[in-house]
PDB file of N, CA and C in Angstrom:
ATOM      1  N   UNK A   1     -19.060   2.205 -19.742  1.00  0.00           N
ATOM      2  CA  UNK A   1     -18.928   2.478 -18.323  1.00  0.00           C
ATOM      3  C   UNK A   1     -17.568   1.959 -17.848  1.00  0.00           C
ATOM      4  N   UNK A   2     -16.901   2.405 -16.912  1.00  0.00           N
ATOM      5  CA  UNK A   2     -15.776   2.330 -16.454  1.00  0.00           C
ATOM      6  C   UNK A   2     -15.130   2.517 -14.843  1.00  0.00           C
ATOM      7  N   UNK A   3     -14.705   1.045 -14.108  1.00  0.00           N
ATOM      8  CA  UNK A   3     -14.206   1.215 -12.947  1.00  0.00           C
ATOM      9  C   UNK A   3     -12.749   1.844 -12.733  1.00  0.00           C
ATOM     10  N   UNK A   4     -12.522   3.281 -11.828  1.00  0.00           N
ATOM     11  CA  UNK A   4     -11.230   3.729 -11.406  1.00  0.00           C
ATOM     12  C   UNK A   4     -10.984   3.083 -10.115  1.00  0.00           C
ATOM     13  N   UNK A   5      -9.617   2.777 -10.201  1.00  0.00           N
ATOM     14  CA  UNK A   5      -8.930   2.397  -8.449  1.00  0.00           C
ATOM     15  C   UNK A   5      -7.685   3.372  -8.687  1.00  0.00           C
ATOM     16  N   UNK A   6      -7.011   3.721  -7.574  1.00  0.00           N
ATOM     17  CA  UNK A   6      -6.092   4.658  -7.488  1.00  0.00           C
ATOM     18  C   UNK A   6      -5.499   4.533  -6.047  1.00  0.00           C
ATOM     19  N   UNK A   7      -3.891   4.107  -6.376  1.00  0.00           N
ATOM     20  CA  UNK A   7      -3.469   4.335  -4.971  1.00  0.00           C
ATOM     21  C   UNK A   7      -2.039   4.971  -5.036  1.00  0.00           C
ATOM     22  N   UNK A   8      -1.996   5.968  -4.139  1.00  0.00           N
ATOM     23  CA  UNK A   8      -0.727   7.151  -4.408  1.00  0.00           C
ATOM     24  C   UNK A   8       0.068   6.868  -2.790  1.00  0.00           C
ATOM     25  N   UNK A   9       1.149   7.669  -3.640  1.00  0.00           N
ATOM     26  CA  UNK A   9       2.312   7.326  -2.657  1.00  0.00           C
ATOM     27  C   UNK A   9       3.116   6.030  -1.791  1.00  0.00           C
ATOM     28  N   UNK A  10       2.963   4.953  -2.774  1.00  0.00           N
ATOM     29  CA  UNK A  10       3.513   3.237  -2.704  1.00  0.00           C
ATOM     30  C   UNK A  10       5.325   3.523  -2.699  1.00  0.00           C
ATOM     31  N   UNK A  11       5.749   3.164  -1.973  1.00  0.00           N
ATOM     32  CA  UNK A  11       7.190   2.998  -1.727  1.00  0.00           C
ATOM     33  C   UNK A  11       7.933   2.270  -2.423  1.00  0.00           C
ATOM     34  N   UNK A  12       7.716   2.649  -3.760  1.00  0.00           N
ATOM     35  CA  UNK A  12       8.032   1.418  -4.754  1.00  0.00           C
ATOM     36  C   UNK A  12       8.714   2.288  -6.346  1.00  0.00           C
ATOM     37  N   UNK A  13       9.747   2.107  -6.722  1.00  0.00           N
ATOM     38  CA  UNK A  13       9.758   2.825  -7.885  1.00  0.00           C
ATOM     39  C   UNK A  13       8.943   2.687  -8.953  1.00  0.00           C
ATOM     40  N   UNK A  14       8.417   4.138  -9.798  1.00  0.00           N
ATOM     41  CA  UNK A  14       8.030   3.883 -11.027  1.00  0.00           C
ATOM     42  C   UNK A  14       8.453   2.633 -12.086  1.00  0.00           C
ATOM     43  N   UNK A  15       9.418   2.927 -12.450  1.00  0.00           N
ATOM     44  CA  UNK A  15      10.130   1.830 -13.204  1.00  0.00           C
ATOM     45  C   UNK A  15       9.910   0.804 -12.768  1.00  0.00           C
ATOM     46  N   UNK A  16       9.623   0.033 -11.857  1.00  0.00           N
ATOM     47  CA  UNK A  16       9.598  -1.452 -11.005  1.00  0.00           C
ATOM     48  C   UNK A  16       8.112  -2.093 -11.820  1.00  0.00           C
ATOM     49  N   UNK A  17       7.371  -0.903 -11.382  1.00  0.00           N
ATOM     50  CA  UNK A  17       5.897  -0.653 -11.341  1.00  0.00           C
ATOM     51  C   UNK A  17       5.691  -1.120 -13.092  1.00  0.00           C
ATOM     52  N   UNK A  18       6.362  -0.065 -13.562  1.00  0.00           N
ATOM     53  CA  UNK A  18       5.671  -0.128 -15.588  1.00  0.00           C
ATOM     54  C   UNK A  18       6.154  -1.701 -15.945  1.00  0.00           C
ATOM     55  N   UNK A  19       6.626  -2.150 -15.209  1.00  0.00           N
ATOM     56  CA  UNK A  19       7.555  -3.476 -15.780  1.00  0.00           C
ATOM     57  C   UNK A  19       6.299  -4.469 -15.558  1.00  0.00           C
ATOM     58  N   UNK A  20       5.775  -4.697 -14.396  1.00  0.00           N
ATOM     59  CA  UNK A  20       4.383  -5.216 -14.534  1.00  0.00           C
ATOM     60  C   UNK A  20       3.079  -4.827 -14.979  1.00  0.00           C
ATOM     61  N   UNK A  21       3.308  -3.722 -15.172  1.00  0.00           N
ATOM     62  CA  UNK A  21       1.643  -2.861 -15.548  1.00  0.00           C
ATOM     63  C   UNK A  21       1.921  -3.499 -17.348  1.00  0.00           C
ATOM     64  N   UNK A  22       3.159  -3.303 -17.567  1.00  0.00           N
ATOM     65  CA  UNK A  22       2.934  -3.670 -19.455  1.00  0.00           C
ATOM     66  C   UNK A  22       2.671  -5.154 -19.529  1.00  0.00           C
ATOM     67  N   UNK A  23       2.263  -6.154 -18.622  1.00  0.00           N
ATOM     68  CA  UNK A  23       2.147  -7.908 -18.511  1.00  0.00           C
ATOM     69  C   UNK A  23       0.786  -7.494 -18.427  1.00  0.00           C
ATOM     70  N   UNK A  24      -0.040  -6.700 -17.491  1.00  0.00           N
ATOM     71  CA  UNK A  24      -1.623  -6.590 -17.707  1.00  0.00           C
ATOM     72  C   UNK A  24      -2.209  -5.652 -18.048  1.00  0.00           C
ATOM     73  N   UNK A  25      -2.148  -5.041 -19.099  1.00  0.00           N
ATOM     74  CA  UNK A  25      -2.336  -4.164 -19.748  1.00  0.00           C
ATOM     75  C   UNK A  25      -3.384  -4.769 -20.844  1.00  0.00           C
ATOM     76  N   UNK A  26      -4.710  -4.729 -21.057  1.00  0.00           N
ATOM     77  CA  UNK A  26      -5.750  -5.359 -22.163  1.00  0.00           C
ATOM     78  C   UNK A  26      -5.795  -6.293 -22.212  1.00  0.00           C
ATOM     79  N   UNK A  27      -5.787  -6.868 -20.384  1.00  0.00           N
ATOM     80  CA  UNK A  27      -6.142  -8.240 -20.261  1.00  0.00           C
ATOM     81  C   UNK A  27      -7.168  -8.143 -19.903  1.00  0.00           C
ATOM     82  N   UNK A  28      -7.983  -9.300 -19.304  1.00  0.00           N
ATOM     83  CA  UNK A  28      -9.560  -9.541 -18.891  1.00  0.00           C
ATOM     84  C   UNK A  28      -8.721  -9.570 -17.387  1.00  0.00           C
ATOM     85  N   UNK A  29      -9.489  -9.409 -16.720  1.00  0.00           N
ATOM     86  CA  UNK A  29      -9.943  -9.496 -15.180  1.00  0.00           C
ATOM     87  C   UNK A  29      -9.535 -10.654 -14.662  1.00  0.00           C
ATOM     88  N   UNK A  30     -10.093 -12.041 -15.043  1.00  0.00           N
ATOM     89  CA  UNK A  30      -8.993 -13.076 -14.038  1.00  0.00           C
ATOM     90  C   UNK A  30      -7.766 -13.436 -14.914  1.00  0.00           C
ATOM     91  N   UNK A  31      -7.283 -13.305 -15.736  1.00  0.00           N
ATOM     92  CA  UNK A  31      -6.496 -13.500 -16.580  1.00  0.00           C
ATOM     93  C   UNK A  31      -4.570 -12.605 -15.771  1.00  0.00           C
ATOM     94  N   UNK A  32      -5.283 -11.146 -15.346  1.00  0.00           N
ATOM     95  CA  UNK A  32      -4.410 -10.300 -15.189  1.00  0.00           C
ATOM     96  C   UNK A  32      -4.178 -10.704 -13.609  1.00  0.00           C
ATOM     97  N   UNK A  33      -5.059 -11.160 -12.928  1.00  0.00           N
ATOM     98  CA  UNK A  33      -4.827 -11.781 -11.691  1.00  0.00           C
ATOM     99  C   UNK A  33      -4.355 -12.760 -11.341  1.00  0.00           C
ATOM    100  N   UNK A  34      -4.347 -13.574 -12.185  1.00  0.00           N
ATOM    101  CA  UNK A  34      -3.500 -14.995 -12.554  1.00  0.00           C
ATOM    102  C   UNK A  34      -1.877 -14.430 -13.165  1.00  0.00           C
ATOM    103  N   UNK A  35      -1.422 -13.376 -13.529  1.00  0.00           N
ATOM    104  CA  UNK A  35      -0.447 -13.156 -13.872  1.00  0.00           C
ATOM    105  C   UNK A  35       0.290 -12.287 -12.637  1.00  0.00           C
ATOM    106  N   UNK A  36      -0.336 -11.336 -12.497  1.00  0.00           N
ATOM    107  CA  UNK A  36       0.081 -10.930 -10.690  1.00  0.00           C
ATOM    108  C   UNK A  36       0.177 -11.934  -9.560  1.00  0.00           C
ATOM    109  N   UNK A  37      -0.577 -12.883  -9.427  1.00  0.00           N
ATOM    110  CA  UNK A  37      -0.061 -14.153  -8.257  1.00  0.00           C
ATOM    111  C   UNK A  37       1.043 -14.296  -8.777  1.00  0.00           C
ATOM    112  N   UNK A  38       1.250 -14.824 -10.071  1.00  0.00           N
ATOM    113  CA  UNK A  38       2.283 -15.918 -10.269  1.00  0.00           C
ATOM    114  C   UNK A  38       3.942 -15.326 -10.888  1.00  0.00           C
ATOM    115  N   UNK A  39       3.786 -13.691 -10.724  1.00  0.00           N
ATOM    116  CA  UNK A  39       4.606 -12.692 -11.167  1.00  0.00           C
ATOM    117  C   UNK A  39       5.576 -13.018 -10.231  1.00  0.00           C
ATOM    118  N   UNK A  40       6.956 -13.164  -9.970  1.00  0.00           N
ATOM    119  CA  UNK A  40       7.818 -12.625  -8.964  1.00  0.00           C
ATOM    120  C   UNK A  40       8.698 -10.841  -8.609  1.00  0.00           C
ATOM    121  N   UNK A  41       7.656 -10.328  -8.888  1.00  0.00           N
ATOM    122  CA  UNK A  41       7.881  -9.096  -8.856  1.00  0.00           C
ATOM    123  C   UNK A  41       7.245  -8.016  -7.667  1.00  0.00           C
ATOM    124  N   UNK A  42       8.088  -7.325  -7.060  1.00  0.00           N
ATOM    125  CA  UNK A  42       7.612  -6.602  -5.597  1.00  0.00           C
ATOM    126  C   UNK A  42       6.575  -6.066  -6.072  1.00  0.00           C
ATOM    127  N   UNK A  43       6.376  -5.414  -6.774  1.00  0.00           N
ATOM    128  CA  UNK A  43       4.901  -4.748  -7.596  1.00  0.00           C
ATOM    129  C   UNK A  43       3.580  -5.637  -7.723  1.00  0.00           C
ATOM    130  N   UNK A  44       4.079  -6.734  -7.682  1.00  0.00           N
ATOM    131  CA  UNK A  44       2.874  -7.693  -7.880  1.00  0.00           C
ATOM    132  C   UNK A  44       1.878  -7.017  -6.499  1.00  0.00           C
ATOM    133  N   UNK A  45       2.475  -7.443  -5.649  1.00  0.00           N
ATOM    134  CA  UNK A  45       1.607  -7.295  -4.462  1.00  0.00           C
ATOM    135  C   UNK A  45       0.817  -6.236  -4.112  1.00  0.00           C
ATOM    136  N   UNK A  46       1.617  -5.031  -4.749  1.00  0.00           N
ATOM    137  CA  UNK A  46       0.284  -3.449  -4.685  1.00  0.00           C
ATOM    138  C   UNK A  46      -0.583  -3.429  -5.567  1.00  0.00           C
ATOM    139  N   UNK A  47      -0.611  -3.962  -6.694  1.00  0.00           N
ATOM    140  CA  UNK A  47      -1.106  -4.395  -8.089  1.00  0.00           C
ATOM    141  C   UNK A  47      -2.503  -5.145  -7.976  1.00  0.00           C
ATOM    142  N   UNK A  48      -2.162  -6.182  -7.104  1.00  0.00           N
ATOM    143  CA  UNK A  48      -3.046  -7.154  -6.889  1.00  0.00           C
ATOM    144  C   UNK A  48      -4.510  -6.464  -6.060  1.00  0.00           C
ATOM    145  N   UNK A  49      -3.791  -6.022  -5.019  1.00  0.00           N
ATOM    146  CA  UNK A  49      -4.884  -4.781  -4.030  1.00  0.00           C
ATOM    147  C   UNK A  49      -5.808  -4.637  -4.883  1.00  0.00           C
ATOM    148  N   UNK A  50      -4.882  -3.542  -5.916  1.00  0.00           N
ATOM    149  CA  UNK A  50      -5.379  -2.500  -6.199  1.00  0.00           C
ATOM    150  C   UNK A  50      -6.323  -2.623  -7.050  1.00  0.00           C
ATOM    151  N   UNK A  51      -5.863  -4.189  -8.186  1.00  0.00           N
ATOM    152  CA  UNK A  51      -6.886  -4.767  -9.441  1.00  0.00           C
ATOM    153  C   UNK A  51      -8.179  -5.443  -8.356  1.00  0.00           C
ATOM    154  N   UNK A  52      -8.195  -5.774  -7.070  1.00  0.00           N
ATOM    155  CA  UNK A  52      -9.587  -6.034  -6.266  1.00  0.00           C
ATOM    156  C   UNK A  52     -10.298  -5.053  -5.930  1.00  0.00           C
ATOM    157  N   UNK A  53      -9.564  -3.840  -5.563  1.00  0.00           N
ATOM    158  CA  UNK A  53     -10.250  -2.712  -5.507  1.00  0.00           C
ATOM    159  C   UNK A  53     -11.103  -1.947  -6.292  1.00  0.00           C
ATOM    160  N   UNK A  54     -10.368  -2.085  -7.726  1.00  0.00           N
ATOM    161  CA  UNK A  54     -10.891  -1.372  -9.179  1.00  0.00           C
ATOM    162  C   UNK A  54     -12.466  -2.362  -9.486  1.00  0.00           C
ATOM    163  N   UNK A  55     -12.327  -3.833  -9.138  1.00  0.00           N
ATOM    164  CA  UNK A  55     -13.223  -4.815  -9.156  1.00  0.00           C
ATOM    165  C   UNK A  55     -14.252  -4.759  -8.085  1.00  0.00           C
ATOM    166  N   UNK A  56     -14.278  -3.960  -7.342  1.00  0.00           N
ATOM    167  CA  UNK A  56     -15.216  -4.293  -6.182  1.00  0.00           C
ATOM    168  C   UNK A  56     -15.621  -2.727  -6.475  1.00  0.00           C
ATOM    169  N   UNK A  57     -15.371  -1.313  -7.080  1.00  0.00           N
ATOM    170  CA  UNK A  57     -15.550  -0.757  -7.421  1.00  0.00           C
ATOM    171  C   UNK A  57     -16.353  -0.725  -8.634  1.00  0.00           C
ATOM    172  N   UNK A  58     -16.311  -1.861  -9.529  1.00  0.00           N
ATOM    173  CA  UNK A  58     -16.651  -2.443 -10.862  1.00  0.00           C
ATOM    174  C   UNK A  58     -18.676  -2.888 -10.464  1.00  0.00           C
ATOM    175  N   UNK A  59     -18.100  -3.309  -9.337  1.00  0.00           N
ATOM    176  CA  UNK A  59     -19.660  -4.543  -8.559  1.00  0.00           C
ATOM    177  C   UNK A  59     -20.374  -3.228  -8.178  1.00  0.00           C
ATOM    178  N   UNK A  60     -19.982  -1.776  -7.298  1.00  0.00           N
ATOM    179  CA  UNK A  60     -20.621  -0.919  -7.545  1.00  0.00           C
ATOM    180  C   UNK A  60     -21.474  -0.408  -7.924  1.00  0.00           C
ATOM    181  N   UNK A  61     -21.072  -0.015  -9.626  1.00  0.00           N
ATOM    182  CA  UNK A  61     -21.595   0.630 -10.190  1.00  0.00           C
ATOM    183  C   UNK A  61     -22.266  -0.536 -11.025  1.00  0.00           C
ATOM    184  N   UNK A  62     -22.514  -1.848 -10.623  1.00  0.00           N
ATOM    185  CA  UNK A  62     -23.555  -2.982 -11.375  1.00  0.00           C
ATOM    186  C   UNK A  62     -23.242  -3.213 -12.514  1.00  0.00           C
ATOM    187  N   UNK A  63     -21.352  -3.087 -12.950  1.00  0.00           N
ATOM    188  CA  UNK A  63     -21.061  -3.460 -13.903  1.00  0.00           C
ATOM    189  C   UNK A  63     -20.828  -5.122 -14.187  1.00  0.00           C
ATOM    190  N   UNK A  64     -20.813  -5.638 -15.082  1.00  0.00           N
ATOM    191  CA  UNK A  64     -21.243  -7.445 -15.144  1.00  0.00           C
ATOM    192  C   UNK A  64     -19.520  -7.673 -15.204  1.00  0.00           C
ATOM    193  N   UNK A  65     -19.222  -8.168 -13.939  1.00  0.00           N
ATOM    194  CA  UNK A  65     -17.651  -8.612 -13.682  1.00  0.00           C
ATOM    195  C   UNK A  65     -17.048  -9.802 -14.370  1.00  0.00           C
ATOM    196  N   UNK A  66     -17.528 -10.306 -15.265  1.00  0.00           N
ATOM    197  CA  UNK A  66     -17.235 -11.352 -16.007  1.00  0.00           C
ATOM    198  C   UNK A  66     -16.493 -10.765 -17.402  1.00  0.00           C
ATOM    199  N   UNK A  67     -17.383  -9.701 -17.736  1.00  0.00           N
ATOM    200  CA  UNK A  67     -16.604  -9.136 -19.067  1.00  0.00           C
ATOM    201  C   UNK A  67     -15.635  -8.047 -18.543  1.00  0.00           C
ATOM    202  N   UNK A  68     -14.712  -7.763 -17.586  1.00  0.00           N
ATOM    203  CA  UNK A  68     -14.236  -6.792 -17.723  1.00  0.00           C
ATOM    204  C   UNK A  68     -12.591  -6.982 -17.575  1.00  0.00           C
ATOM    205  N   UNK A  69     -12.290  -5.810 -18.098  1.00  0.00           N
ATOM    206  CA  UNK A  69     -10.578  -5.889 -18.692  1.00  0.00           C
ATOM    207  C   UNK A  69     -10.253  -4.696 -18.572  1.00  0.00           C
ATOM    208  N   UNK A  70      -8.638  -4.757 -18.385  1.00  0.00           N
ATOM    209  CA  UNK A  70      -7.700  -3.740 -17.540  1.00  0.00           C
ATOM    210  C   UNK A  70      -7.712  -2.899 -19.271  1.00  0.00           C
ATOM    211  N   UNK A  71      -8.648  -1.692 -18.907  1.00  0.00           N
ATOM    212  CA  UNK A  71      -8.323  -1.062 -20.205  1.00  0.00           C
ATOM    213  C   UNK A  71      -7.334   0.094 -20.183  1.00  0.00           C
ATOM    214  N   UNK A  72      -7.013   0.738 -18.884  1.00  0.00           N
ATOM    215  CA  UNK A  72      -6.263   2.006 -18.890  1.00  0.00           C
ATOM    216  C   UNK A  72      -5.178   1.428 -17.566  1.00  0.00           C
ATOM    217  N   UNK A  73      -4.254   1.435 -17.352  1.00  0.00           N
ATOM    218  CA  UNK A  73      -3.302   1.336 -16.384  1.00  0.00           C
ATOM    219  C   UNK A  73      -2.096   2.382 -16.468  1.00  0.00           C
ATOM    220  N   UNK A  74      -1.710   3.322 -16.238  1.00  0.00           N
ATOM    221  CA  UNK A  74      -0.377   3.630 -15.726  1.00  0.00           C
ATOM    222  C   UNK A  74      -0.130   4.299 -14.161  1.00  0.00           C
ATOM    223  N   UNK A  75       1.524   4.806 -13.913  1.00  0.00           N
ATOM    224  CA  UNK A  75       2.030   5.128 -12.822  1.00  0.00           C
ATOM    225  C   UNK A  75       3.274   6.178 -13.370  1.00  0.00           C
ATOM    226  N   UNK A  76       2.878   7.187 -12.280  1.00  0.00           N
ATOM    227  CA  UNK A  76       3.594   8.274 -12.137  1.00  0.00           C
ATOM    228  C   UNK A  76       4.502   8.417 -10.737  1.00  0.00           C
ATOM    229  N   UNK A  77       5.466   9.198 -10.793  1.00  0.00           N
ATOM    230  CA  UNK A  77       6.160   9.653 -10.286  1.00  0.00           C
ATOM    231  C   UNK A  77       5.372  10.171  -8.599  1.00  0.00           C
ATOM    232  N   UNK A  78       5.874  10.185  -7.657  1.00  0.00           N
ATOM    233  CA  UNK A  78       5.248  10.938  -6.627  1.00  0.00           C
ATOM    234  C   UNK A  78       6.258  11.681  -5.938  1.00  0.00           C
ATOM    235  N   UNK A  79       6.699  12.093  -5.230  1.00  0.00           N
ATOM    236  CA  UNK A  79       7.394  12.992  -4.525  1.00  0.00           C
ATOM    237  C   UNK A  79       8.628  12.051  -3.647  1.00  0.00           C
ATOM    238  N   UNK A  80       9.979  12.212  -3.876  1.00  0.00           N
ATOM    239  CA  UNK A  80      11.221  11.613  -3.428  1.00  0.00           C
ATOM    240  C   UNK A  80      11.214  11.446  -2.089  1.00  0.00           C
ATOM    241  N   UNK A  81      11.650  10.820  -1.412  1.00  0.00           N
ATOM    242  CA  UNK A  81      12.325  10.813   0.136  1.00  0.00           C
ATOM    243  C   UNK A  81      13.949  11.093   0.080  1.00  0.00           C
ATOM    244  N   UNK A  82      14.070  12.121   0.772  1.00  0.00           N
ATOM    245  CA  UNK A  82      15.636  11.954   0.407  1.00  0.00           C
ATOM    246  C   UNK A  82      15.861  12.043   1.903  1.00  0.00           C
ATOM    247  N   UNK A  83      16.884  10.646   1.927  1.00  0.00           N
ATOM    248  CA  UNK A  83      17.807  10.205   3.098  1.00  0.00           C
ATOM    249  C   UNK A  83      19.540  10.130   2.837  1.00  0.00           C
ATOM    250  N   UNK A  84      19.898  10.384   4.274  1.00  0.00           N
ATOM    251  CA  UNK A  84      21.305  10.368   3.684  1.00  0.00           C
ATOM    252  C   UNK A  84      22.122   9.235   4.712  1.00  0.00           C
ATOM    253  N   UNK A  85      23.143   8.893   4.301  1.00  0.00           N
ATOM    254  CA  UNK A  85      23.698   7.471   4.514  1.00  0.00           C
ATOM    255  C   UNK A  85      25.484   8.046   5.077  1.00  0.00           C
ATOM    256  N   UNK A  86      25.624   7.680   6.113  1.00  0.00           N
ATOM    257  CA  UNK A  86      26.915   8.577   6.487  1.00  0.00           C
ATOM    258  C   UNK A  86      28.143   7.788   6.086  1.00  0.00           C
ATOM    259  N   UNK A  87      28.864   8.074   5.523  1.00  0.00           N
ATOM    260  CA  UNK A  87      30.277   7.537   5.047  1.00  0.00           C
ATOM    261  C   UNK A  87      32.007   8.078   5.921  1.00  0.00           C
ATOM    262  N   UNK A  88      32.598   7.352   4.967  1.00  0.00           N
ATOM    263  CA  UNK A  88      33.830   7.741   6.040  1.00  0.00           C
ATOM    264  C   UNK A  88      34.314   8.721   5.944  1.00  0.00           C
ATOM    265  N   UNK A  89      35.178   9.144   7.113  1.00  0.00           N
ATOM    266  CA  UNK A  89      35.545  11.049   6.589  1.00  0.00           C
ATOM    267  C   UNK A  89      34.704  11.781   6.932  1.00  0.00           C
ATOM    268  N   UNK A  90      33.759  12.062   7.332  1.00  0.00           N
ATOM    269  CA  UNK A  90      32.633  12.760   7.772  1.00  0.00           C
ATOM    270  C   UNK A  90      31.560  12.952   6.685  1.00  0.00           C
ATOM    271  N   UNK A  91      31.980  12.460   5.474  1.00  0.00           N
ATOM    272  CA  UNK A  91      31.091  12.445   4.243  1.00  0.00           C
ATOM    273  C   UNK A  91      29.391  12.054   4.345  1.00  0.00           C
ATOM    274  N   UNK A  92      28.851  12.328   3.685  1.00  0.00           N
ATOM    275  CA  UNK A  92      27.111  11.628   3.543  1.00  0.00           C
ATOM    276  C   UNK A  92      26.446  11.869   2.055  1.00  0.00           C
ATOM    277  N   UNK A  93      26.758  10.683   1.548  1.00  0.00           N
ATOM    278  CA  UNK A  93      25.757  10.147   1.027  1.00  0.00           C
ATOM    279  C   UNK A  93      24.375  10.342   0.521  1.00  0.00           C
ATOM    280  N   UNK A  94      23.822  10.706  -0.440  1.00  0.00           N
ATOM    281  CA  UNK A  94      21.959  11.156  -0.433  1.00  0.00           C
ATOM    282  C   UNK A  94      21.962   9.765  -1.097  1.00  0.00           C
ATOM    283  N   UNK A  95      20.634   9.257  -0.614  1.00  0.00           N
ATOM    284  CA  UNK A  95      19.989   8.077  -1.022  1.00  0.00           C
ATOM    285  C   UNK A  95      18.772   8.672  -1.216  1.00  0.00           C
ATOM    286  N   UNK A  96      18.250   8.852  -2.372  1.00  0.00           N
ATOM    287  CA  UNK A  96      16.689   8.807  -3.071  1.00  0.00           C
ATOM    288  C   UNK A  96      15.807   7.551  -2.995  1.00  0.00           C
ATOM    289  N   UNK A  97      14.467   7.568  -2.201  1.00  0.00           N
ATOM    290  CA  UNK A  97      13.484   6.589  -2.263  1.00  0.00           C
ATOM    291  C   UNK A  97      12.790   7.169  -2.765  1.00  0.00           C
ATOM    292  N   UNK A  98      11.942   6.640  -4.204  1.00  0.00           N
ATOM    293  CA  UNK A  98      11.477   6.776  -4.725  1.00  0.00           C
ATOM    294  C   UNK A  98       9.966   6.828  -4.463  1.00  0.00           C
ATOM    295  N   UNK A  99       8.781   6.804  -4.742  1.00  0.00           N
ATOM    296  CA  UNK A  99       7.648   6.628  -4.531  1.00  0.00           C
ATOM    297  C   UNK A  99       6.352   6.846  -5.982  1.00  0.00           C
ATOM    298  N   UNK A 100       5.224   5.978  -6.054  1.00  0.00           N
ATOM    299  CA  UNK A 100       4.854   5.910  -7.114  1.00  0.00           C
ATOM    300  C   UNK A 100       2.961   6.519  -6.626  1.00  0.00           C
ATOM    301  N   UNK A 101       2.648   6.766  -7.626  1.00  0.00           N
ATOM    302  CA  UNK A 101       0.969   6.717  -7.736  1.00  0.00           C
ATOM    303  C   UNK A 101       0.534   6.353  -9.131  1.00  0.00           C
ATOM    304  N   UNK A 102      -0.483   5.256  -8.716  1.00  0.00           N
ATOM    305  CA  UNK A 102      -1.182   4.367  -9.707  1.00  0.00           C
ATOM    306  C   UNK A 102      -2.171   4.649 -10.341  1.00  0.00           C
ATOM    307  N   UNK A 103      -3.046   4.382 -11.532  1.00  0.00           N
ATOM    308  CA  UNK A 103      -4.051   4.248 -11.470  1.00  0.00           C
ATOM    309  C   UNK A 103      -4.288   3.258 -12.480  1.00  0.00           C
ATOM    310  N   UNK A 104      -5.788   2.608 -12.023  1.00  0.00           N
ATOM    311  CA  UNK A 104      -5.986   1.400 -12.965  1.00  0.00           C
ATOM    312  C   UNK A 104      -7.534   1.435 -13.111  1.00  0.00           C
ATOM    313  N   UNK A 105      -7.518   1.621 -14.775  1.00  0.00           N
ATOM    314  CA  UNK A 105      -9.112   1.546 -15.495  1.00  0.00           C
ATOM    315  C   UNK A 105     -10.023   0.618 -15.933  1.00  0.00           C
ATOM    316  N   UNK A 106     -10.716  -0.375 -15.172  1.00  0.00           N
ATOM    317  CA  UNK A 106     -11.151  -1.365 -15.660  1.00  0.00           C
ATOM    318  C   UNK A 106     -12.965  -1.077 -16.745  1.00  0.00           C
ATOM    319  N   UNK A 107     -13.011  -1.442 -17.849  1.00  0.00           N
ATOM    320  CA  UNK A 107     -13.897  -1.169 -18.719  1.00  0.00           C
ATOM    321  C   UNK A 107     -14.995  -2.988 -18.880  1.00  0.00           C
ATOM    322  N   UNK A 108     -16.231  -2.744 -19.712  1.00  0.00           N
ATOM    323  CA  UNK A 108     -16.684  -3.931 -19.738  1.00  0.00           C
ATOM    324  C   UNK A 108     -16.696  -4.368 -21.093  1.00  0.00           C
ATOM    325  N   UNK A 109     -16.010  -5.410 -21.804  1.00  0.00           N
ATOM    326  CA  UNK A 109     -16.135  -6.004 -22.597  1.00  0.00           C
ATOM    327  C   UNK A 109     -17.262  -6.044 -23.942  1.00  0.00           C
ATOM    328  N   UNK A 110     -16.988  -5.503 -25.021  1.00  0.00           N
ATOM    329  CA  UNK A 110     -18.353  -5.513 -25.642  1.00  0.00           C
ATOM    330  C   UNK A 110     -19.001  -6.966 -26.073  1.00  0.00           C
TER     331      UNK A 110
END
C-alpha cells in the first residue's frame, strides 16, 4: 500500500528541488524530516509540507506510520514565467522563472 502527496506549480526551480529530493530518497519518515529541518536549502521548506501531507495521507488510508519511507520522489518541469527586465538603450531583457511539480511516494516498510 502506498501514500501520494503532490504539489504543482512551486516557484522554485527543478534543479534546486532534485538537489534535496536525492538527500531523502529511501529514507524512513522521521529520518527524512530530520534532514529537511536541518537542510539549508529553499526547497527544504515545500518538501517539508509536502512529506506531512503524504503522512497524514499515509494515517488515511490506516497505514502504520512508524514503518514508512520515502519510496518514490521526483519533480518535473511546469510551465515558465517569462518576464522581462528593461535595460539601457531601450533594450529588454527576458528573465525565465522557473516553476516545479512534485510528487512524493511514501510506502510501508516490510
Amino acid at each position: 500500500m502506498e501514500a501520494t502527496a503532490k504539489v504543482t506549480f512551486v516557484r522554485i526551480a527543478p534543479r534546486k528541488v532534485k538537489i534535496v529530493l536525492d538527500l531523502i530518497r529511501n529514507q524512513p519518515v522521521d529520518k527524512a524530516m530530520a534532514i529537511l529541518k536541518h537542510t539549508p536549502k529553499s526547497a527544504c521548506e515545500v518538501l517539508e509540507k509536502l512529506l506531512k501531507s503524504a503522512i497524514a495521507n499515509a494515517e488515511n488510508k490506516d497505514m502504520d506510520t512508524s514503518r514508512l519511507y520515502v519510496a518514490e520522489c521526483s519533480v518535473s518541469q511546469g510551465p515558465t514565467l517569462k518576464r522581462i527586465r528593461p535595460m539601457s538603450k531601450g533594450r529588454a531583457y527576458r528573465i525565465n522563472k522557473k516553476t516545479s511539480h512534485i510528487t512524493l511516494v511514501l510506502k510501508e516498510a516490510e
